[in-house]
PDB file of N, CA and C in Angstrom:
ATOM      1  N   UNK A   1       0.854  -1.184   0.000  1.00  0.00           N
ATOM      2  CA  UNK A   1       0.000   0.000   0.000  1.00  0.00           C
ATOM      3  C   UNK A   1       0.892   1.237   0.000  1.00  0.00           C
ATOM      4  N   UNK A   2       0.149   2.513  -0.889  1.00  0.00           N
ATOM      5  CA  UNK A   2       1.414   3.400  -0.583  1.00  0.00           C
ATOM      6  C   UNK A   2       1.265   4.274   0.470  1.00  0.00           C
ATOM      7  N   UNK A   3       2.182   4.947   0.873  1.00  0.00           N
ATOM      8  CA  UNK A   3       2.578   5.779   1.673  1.00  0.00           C
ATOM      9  C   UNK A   3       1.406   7.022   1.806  1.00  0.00           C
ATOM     10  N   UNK A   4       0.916   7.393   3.138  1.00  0.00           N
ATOM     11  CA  UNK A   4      -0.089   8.812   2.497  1.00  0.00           C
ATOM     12  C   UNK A   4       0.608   9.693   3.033  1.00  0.00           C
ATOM     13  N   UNK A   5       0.993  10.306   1.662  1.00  0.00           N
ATOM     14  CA  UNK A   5       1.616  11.476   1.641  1.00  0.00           C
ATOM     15  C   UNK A   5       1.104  12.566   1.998  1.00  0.00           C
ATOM     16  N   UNK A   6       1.286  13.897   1.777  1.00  0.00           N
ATOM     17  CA  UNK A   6       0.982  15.323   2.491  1.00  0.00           C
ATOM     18  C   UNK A   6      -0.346  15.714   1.839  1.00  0.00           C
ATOM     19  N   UNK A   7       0.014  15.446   0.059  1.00  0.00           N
ATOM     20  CA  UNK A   7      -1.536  16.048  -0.395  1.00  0.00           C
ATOM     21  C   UNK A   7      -2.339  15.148  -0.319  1.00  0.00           C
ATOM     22  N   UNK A   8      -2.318  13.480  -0.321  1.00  0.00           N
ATOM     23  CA  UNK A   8      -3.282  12.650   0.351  1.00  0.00           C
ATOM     24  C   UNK A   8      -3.791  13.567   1.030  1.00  0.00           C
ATOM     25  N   UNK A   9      -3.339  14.061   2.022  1.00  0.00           N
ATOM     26  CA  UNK A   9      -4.057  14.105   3.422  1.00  0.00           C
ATOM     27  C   UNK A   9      -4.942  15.239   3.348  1.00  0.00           C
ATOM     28  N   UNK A  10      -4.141  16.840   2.286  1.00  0.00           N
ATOM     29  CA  UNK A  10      -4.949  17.530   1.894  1.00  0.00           C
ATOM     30  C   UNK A  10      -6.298  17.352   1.306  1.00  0.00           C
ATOM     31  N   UNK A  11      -5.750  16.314   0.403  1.00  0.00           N
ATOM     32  CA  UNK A  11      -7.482  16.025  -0.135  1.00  0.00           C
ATOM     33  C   UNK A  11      -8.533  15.518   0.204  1.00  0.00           C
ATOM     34  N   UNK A  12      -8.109  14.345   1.469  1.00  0.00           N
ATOM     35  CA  UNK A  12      -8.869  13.622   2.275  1.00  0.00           C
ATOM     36  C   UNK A  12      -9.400  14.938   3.317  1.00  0.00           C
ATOM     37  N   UNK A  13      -8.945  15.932   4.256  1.00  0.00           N
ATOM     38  CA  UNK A  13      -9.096  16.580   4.731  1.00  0.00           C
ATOM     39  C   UNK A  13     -10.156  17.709   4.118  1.00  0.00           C
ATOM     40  N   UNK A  14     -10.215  18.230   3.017  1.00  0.00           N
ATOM     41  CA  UNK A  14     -10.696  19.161   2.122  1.00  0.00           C
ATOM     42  C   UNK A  14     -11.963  18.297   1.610  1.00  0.00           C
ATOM     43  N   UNK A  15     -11.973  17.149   1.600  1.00  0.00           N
ATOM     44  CA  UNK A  15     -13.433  16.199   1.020  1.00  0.00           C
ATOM     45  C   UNK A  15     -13.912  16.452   2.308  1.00  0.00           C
ATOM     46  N   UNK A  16     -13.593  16.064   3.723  1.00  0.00           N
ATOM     47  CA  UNK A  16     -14.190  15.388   5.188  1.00  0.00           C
ATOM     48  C   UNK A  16     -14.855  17.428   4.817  1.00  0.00           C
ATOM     49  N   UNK A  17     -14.191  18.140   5.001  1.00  0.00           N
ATOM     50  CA  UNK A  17     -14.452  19.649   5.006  1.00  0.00           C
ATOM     51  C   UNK A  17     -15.668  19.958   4.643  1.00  0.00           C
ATOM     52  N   UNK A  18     -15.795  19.539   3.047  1.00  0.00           N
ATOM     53  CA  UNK A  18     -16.918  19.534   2.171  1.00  0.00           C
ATOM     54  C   UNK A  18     -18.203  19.253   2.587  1.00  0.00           C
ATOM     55  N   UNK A  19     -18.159  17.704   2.751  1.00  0.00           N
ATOM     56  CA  UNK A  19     -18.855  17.059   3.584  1.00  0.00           C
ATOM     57  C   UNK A  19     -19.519  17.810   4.454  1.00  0.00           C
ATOM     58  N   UNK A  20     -19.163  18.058   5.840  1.00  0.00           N
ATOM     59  CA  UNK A  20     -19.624  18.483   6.838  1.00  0.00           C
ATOM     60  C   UNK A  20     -19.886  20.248   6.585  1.00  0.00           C
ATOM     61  N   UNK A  21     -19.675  21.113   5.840  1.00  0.00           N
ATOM     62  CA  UNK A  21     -19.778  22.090   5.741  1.00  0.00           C
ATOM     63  C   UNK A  21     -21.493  21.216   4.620  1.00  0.00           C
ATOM     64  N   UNK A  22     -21.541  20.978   4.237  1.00  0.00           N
ATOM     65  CA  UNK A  22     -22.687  20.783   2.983  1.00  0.00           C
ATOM     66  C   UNK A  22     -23.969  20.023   3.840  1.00  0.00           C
ATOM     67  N   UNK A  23     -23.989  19.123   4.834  1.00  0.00           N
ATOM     68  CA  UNK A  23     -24.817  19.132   5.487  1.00  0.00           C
ATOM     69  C   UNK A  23     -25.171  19.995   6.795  1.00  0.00           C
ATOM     70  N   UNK A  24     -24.323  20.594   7.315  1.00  0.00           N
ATOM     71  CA  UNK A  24     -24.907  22.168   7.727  1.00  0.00           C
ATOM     72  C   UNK A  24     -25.252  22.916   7.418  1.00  0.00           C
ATOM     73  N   UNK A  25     -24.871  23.226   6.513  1.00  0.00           N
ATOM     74  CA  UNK A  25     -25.823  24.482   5.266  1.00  0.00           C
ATOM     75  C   UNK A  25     -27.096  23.784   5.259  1.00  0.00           C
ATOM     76  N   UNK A  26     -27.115  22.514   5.141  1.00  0.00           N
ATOM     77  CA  UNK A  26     -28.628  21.863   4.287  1.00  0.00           C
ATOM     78  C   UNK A  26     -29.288  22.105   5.703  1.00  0.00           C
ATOM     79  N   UNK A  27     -28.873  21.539   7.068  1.00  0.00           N
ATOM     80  CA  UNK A  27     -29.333  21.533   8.418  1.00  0.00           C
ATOM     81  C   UNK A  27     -29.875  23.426   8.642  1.00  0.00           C
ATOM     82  N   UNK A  28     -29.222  24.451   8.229  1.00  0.00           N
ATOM     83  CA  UNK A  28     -29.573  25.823   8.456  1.00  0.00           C
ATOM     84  C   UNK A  28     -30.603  26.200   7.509  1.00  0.00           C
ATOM     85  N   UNK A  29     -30.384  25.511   6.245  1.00  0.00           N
ATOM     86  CA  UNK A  29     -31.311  25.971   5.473  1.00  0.00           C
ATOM     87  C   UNK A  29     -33.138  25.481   6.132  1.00  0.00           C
ATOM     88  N   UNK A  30     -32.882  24.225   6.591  1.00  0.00           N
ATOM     89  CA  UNK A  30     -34.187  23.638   6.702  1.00  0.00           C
ATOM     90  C   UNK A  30     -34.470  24.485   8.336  1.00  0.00           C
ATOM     91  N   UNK A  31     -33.370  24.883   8.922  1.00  0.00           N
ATOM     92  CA  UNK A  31     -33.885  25.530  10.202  1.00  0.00           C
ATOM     93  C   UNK A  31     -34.723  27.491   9.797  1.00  0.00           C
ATOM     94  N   UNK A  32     -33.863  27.993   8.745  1.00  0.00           N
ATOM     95  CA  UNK A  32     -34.407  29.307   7.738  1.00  0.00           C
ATOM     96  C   UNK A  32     -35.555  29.547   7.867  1.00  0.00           C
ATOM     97  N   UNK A  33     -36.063  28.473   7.014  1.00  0.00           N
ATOM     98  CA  UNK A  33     -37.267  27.707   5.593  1.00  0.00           C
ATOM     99  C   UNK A  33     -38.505  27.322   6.701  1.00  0.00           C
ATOM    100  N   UNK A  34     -38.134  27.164   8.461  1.00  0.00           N
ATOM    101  CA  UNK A  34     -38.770  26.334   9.187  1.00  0.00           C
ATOM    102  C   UNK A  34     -39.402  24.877   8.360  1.00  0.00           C
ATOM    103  N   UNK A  35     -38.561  24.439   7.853  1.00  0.00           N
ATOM    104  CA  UNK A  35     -38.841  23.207   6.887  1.00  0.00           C
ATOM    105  C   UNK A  35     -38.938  21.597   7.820  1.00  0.00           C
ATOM    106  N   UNK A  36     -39.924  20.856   7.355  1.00  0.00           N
ATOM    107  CA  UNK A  36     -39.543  19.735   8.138  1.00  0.00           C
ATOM    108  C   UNK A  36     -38.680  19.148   7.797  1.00  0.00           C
ATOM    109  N   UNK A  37     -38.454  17.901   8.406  1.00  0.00           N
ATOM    110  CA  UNK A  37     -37.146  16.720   7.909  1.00  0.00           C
ATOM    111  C   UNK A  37     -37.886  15.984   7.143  1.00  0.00           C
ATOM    112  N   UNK A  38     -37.875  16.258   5.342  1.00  0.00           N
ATOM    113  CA  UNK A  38     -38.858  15.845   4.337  1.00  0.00           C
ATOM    114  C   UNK A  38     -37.820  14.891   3.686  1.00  0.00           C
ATOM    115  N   UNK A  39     -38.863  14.133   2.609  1.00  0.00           N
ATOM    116  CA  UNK A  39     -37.882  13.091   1.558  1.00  0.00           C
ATOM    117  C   UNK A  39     -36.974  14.255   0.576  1.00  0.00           C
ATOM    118  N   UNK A  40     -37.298  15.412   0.915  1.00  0.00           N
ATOM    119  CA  UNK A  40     -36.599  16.178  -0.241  1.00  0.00           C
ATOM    120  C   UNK A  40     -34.744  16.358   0.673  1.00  0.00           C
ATOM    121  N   UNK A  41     -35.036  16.606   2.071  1.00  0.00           N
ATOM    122  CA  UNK A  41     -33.846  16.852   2.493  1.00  0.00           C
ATOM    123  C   UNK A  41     -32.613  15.899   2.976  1.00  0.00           C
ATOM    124  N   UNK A  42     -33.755  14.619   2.783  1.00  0.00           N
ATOM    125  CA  UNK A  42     -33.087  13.022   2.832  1.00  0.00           C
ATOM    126  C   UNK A  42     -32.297  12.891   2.147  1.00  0.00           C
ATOM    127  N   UNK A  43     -32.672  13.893   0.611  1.00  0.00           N
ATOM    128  CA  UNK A  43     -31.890  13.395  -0.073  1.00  0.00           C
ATOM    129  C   UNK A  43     -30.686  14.703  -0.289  1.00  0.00           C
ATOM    130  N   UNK A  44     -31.158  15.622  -0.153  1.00  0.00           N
ATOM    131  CA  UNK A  44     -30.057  16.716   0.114  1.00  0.00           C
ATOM    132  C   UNK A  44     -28.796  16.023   0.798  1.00  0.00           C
ATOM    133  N   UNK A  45     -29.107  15.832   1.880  1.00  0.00           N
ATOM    134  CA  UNK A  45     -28.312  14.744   2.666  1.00  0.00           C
ATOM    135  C   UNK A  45     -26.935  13.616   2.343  1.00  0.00           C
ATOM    136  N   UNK A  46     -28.022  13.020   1.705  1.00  0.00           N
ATOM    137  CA  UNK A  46     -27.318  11.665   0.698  1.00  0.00           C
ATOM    138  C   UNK A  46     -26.823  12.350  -0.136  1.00  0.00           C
ATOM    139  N   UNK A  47     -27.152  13.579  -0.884  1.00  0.00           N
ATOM    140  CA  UNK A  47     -25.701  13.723  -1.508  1.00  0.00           C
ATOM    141  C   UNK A  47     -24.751  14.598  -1.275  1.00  0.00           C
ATOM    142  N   UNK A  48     -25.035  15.019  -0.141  1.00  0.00           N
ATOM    143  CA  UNK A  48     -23.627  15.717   0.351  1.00  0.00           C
ATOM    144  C   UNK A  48     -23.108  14.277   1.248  1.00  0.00           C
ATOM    145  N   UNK A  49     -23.625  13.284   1.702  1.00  0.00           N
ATOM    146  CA  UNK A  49     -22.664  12.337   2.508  1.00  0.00           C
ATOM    147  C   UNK A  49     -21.699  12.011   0.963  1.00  0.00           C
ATOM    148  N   UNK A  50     -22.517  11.529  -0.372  1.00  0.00           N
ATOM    149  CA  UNK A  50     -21.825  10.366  -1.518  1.00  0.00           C
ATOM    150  C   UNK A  50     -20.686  11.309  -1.913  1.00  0.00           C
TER     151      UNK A  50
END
């Protein structure tokens, strides 16, 4: 296996970033909107986890 190097780690770090910045936005937006927890934001969700 190789070695994880420095920008490995950048990029792994900068995805995890993404991630969690993209379902907080979606979490503020639905708190905004007073929106429920609908099939629409399920899927908001799912694709900021994929």
């Amino acid at each position: 296996m190789a070695d994880l190097t420095w920008i490995h780690f950048l990029v792994i770090v900068g995805a995890v970033i993404t991630m969690l910045s993209g379902i907080a936005l979606t979490f503020y937006r639905l708190h905004v909107l007073n929106a429920d927890f609908g099939p629409n934001s399920i899927k908001a969700l799912g694709v900021m986890v994929f």
